[in-house]
Protein backbone atom coordinates (compact mmCIF):
# COMPACT_ATOMS: atom_id res chain seq x y z
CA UNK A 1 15.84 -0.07 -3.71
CA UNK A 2 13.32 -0.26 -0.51
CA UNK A 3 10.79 -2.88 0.25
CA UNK A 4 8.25 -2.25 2.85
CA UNK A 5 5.25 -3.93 4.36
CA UNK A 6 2.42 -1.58 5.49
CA UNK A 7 -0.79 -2.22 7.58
CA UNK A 8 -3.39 0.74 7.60
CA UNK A 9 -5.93 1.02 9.96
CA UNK A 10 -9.46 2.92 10.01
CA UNK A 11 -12.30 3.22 7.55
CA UNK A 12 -10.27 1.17 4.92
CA UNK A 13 -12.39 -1.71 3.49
CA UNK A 14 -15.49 -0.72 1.14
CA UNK A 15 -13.98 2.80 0.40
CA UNK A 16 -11.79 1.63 -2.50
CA UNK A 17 -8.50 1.89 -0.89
CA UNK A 18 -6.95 -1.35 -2.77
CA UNK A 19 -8.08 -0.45 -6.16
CA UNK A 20 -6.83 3.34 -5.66
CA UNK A 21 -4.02 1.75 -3.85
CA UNK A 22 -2.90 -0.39 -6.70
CA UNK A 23 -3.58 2.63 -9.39
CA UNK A 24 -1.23 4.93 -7.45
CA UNK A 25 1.62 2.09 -7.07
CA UNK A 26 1.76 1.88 -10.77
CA UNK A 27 1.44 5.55 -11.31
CA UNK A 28 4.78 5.92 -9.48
CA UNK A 29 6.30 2.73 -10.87
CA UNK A 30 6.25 0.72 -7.60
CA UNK A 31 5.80 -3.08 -7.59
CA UNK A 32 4.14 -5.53 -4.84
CA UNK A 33 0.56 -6.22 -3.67
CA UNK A 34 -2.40 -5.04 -1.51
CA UNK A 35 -4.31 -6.78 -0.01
CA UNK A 36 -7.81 -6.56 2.77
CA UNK A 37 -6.77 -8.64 6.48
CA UNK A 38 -9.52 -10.15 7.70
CA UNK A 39 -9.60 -7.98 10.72
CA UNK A 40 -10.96 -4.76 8.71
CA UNK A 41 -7.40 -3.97 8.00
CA UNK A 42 -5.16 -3.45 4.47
CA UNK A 43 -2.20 -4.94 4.31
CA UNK A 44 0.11 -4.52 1.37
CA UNK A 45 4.15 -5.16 0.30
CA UNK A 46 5.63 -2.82 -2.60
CA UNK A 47 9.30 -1.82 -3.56
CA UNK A 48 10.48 0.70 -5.94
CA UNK A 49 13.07 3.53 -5.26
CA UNK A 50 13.25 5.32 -1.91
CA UNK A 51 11.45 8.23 -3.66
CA UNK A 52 8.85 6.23 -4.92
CA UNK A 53 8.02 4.04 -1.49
CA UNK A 54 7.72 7.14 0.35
CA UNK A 55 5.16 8.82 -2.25
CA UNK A 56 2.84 5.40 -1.71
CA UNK A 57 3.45 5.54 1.95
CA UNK A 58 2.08 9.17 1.91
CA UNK A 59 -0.51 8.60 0.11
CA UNK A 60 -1.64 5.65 1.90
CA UNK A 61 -1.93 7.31 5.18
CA UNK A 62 -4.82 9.57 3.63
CA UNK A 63 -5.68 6.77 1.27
CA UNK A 64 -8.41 7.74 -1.29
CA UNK A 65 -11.19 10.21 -0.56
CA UNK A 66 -14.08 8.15 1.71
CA UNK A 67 -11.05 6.25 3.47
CA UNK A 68 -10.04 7.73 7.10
CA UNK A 69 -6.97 6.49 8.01
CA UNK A 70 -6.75 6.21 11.94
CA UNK A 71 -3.10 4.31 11.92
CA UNK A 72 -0.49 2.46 10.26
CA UNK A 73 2.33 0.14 10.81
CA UNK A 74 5.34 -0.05 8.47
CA UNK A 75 8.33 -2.31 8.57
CA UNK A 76 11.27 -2.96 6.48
CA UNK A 77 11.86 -5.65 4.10
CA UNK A 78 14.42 -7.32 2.34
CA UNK A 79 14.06 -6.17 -1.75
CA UNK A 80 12.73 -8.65 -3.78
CA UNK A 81 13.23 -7.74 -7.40
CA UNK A 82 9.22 -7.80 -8.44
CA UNK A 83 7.83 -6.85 -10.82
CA UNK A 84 4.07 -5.15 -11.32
CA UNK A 85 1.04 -4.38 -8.68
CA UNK A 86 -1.44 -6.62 -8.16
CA UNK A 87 -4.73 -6.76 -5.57
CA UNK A 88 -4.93 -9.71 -3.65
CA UNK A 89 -8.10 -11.29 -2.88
């Protein structure tokens, strides 16, 4: 099990990137939460299986198709055992 926390930068807000975010976390059968920062930023949390976090975290660095993705920041978290995706607003 892997838990990470992810900030993407860029063209992220008003492009859909939560929603399609959220649809491809529970297409691979990850759980956590997106969310925007208030900064133009996305934020979001998810765990699953190594396999699983890695297929959201490459997907999230093209995000969906009018996001550009200029950067993003992962660190490591501690699993928590969650369950479902949700958008945070």
């Amino acid at each position: 099990m892997r838990r990470v926390n992810v900030i993407v930068a860029g063209s992220v807000q008003g492009v859909g990137y939560r929603f399609s975010t959220a649809q491809e976390a529970k297409r691979l059968g990850v759980s956590g939460w997106v969310r925007n920062l208030h900064d133009g930023r996305v934020e979001a949390e998810f765990e699953g299986q190594e396999t699983q976090v890695d297929a959201l975290l490459a997907w999230m660095a093209e995000g969906p198709q009018y996001a550009e993705v200029t950067s993003s920041r992962i660190s490591e978290r501690t699993p928590k055992g969650t369950e479902g995706f949700r958008v945070v607003r």
